[in-house]
C-alpha atoms as a PDB file:
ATOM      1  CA  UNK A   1       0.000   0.000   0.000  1.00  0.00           C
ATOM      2  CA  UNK A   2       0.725   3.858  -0.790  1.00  0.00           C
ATOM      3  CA  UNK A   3       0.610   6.232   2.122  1.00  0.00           C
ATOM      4  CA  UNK A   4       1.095   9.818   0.359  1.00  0.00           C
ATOM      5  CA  UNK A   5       0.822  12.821   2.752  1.00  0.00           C
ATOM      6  CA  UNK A   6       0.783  16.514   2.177  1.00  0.00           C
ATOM      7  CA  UNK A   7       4.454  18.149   2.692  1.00  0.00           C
ATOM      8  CA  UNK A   8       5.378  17.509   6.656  1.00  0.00           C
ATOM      9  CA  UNK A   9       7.398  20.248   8.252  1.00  0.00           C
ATOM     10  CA  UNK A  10       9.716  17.707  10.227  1.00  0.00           C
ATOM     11  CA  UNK A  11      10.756  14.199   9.789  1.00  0.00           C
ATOM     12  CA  UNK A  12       9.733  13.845  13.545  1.00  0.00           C
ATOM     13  CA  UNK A  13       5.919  13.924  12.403  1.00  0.00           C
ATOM     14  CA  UNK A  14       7.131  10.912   9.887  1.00  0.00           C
ATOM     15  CA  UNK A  15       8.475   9.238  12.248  1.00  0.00           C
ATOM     16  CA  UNK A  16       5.317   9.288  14.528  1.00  0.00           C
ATOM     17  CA  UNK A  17       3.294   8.823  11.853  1.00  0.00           C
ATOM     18  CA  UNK A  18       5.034   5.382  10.975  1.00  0.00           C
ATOM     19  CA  UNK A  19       4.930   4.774  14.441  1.00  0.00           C
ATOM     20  CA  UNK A  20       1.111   4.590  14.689  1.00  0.00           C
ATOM     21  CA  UNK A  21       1.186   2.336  11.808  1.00  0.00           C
ATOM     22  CA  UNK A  22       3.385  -0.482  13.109  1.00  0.00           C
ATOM     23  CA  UNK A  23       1.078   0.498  16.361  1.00  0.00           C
ATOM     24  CA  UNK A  24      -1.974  -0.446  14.740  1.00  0.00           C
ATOM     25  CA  UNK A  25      -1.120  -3.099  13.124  1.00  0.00           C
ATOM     26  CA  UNK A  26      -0.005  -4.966  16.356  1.00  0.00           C
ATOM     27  CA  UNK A  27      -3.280  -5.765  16.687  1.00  0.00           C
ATOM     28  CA  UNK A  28      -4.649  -8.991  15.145  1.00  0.00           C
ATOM     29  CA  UNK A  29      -7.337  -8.249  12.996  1.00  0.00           C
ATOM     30  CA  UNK A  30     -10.855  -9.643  13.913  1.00  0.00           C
ATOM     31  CA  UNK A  31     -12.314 -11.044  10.170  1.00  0.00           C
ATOM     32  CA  UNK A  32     -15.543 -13.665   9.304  1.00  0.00           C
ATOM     33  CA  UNK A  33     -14.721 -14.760  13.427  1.00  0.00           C
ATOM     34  CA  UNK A  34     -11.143 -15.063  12.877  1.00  0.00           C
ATOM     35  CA  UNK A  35      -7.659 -13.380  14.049  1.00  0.00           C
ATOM     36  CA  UNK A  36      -5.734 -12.273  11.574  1.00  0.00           C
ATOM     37  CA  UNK A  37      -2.010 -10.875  12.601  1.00  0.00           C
ATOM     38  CA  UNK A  38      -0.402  -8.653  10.059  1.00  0.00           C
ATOM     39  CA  UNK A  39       3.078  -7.379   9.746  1.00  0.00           C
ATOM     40  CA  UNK A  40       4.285  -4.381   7.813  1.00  0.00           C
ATOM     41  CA  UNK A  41       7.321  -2.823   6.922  1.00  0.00           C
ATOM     42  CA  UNK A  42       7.209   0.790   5.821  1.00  0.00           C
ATOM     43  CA  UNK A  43       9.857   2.330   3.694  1.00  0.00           C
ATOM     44  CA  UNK A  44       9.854   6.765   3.438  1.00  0.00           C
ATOM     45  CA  UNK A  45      10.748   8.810   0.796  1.00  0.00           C
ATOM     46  CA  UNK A  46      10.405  12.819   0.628  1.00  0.00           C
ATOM     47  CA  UNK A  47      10.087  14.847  -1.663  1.00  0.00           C
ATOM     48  CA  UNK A  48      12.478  16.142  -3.134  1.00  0.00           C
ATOM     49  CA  UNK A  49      15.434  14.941  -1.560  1.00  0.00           C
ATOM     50  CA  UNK A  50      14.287  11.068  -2.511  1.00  0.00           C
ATOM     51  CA  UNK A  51      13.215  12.233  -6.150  1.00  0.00           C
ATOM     52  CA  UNK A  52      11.301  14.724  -8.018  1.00  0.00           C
ATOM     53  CA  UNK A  53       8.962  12.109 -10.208  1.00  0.00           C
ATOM     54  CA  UNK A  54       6.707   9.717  -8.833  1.00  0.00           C
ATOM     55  CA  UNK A  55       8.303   7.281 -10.043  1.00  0.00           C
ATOM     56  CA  UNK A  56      11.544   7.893  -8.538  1.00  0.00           C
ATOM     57  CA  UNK A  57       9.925   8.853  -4.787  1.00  0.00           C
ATOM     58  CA  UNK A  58       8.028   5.000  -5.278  1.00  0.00           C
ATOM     59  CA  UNK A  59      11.386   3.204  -5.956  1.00  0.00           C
ATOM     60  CA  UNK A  60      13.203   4.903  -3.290  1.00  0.00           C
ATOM     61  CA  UNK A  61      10.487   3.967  -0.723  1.00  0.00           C
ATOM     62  CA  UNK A  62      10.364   0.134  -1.953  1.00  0.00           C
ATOM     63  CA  UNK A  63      14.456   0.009  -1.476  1.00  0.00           C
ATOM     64  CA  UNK A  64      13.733   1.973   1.707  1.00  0.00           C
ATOM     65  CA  UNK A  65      10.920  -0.744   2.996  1.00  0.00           C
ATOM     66  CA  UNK A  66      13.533  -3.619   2.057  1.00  0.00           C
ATOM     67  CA  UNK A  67      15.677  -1.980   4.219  1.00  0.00           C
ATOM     68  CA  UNK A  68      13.255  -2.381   7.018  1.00  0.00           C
ATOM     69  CA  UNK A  69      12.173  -5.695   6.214  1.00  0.00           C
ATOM     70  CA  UNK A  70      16.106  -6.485   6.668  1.00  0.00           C
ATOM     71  CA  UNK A  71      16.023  -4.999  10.287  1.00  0.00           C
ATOM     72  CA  UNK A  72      13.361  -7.380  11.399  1.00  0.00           C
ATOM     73  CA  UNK A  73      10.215  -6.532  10.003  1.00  0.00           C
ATOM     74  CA  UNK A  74       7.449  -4.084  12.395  1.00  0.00           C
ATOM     75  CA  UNK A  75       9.413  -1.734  11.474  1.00  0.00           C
ATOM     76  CA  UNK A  76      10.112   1.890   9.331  1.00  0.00           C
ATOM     77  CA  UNK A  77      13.310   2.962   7.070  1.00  0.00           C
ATOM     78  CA  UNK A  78      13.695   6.380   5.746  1.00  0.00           C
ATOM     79  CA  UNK A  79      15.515   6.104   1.932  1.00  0.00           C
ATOM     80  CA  UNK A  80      18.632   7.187   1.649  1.00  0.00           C
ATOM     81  CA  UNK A  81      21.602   7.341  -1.151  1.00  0.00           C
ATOM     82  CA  UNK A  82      23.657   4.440   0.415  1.00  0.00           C
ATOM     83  CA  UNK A  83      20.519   2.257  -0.104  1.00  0.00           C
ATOM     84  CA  UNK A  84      20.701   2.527  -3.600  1.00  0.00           C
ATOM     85  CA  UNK A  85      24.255   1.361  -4.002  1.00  0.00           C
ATOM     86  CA  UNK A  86      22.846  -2.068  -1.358  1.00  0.00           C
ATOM     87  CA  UNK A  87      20.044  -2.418  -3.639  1.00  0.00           C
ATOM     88  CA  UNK A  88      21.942  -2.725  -6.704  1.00  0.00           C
ATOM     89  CA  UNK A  89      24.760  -4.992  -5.126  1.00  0.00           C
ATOM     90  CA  UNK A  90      21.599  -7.139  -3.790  1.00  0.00           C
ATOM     91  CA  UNK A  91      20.310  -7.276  -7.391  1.00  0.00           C
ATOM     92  CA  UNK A  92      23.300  -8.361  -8.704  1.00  0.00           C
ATOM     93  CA  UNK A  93      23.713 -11.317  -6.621  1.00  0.00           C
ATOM     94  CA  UNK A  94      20.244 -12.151  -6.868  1.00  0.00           C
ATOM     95  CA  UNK A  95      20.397 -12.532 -10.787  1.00  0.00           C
ATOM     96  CA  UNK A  96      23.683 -14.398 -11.143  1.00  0.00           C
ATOM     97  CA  UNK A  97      22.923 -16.737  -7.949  1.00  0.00           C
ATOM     98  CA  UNK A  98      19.812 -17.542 -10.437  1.00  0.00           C
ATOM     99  CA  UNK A  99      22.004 -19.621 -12.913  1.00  0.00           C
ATOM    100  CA  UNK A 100      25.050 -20.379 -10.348  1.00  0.00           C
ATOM    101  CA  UNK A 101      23.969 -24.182  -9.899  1.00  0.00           C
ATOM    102  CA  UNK A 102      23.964 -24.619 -13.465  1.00  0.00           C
ATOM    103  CA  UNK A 103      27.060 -22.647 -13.895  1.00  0.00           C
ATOM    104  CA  UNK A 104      28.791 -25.145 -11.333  1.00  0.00           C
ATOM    105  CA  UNK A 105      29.531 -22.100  -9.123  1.00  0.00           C
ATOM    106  CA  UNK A 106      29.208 -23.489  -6.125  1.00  0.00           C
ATOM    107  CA  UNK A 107      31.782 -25.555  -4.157  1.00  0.00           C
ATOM    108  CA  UNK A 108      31.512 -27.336  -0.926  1.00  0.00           C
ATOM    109  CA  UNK A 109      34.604 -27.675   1.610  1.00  0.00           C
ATOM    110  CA  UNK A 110      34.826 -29.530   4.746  1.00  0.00           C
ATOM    111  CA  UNK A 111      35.568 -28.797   7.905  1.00  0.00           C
ATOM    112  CA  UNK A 112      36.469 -31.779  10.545  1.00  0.00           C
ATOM    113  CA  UNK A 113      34.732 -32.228  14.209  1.00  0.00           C
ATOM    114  CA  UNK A 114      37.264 -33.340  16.439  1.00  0.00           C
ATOM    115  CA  UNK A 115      36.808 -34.710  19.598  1.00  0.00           C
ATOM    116  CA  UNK A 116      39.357 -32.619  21.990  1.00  0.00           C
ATOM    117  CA  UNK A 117      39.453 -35.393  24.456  1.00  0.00           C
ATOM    118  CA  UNK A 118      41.193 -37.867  22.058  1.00  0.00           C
ATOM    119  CA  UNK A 119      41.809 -36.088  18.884  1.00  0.00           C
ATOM    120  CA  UNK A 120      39.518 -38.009  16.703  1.00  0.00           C
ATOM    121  CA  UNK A 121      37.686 -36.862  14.138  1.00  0.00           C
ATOM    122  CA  UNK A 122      33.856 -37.190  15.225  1.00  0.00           C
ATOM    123  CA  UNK A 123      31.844 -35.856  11.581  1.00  0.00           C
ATOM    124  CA  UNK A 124      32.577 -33.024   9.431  1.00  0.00           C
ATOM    125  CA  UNK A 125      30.607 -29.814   8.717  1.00  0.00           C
ATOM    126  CA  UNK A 126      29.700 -29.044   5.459  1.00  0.00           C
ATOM    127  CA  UNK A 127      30.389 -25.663   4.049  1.00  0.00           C
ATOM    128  CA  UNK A 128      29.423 -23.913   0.629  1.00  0.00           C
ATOM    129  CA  UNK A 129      31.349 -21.507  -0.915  1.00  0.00           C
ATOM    130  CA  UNK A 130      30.055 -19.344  -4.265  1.00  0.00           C
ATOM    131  CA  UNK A 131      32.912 -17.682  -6.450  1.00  0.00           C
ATOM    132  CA  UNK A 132      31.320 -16.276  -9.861  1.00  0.00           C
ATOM    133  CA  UNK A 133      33.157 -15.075 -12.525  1.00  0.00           C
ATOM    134  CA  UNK A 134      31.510 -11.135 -12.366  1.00  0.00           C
ATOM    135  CA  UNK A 135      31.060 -10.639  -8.502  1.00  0.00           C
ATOM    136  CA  UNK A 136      34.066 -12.830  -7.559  1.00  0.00           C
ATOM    137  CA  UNK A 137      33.593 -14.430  -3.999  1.00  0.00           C
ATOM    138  CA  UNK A 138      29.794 -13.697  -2.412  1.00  0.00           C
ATOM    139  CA  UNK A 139      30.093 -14.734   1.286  1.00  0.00           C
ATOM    140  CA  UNK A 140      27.632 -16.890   2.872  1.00  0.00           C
ATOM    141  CA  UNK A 141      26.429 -14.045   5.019  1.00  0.00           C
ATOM    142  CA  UNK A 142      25.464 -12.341   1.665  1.00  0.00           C
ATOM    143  CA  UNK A 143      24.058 -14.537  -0.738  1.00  0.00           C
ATOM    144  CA  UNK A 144      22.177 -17.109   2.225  1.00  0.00           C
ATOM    145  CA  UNK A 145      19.380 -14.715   2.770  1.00  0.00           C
ATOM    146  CA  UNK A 146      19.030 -13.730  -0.751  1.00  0.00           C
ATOM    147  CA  UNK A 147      18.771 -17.371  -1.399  1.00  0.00           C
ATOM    148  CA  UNK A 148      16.459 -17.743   1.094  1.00  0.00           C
ATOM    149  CA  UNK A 149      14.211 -14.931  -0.290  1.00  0.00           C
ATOM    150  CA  UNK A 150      14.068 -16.293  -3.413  1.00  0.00           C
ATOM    151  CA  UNK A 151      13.107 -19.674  -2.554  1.00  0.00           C
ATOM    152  CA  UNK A 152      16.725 -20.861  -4.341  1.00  0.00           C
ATOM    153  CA  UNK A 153      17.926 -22.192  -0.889  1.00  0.00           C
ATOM    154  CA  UNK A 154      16.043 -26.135  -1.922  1.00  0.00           C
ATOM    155  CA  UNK A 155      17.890 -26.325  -5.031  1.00  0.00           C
ATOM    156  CA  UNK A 156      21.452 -24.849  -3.412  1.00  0.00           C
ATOM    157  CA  UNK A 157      20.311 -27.679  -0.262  1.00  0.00           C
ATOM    158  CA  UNK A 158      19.766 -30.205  -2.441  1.00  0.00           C
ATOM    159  CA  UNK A 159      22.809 -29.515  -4.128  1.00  0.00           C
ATOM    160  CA  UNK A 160      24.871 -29.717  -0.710  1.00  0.00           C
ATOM    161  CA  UNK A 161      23.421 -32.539   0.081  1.00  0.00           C
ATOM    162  CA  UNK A 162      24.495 -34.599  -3.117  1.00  0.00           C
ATOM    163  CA  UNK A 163      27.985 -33.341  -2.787  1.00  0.00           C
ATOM    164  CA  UNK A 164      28.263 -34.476   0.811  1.00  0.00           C
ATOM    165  CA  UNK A 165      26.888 -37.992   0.551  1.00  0.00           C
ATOM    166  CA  UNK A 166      29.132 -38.438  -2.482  1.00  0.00           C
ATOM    167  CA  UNK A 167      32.259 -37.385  -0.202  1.00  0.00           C
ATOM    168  CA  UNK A 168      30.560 -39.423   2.245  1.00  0.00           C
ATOM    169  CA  UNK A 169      30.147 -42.412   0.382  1.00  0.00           C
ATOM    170  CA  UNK A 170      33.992 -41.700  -1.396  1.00  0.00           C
ATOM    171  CA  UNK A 171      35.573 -41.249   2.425  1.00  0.00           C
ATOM    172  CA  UNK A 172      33.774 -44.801   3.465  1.00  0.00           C
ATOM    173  CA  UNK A 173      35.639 -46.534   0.668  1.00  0.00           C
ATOM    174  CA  UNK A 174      38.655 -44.890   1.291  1.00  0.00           C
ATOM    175  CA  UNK A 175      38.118 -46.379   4.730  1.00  0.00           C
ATOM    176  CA  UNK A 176      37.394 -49.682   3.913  1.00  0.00           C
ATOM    177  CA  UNK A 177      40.323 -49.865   1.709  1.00  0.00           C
ATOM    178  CA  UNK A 178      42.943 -48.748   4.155  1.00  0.00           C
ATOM    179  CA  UNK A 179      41.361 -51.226   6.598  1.00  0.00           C
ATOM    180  CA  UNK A 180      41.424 -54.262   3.922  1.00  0.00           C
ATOM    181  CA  UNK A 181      45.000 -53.145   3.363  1.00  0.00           C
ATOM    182  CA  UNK A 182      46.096 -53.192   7.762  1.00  0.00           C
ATOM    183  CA  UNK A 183      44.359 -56.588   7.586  1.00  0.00           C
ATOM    184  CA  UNK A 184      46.062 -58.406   4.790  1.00  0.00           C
ATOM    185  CA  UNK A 185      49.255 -57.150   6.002  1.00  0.00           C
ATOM    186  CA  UNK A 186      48.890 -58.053   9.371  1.00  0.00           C
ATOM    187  CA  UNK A 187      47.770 -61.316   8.237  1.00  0.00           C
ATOM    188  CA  UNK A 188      50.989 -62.763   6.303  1.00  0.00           C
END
């Protein structure tokens, strides 16, 4: 939904403004007998320091409520320049992690559980690393929740799971070997 109100002499009104509307909102909503609970996020642009053309103001207050969807939700974000430049970069990821799985972009690495007691190794935990060929390196931290958002994080699981019961499965007959191996030569 569009909230558009006349020209507000101080960002404080804004803010209380926003304010009531995460405040009412709180509130489940009583429909046909039922609660309904209802979350918003609320992203504010002014004119003209957001834009000058409708158009502009609209876009700057959708990159302004991702911002406060990224906070936590229940919440407000006023737009500003740097949001643009996190938008873009968030876009960017979003359309190459699209076609990374076919690209074979993804890589999975390993890292051992030892017990500390007797220095055995207990499991390993399985970690995915992305390296494209335009953004370079996307951290975990990054492209996870954009994953997430985009429903892409079944495929990319599904994908970590095939690589780690193939290690699996290659590590158990590297085990079996070795042992075959103590036991004929312990044998003769």
């Amino acid at each position: 939904f569009i909230v558009l109100l006349p020209a507000l002499p101080t960002t404080e009104i804004i803010e209380e403004i926003a304010i009531c509307l995460l405040t009412a909102f709180r509130e489940p909503f009583l429909i046909d007998g039922r609660e309904l609970i209802l979350t918003i996020s609320i992203g504010i642009a002014i004119y003209p320091q957001n834009g000058k053309s409708a158009s502009d103001l609209l876009r700057n207050a959708d990159t302004a409520m991702h911002q406060a969807k990224e906070i936590g939700r229940n919440a407000y974000s006023f737009f500003n320049k740097e949001m643009n430049t996190v938008m873009l970069r968030r876009f960017e990821v979003e359309g190459q992690l699209q076609r990374a799985l076919e690209r074979n972009e993804f890589e999975v690495y390993y890292q051992p559980k030892i017990d500390v007691k007797n220095g055995r190794v207990m499991g390993a935990e399985a970690l995915l690393r992305w390296h494209n060929q335009t953004l370079g390196n996307i951290t975990p931290d990054e492209f996870i929740p954009i994953a997430e958002q985009t429903g892409l994080i079944v495929p990319i699981g599904e994908f970590v799971i095939e690589q780690s019961l193939m290690i699996l499965n290659e590590w158990q007959k590297s085990h079996r070997s070795i042992c075959a191996r103590k036991f004929t030569s312990t044998c003769h």
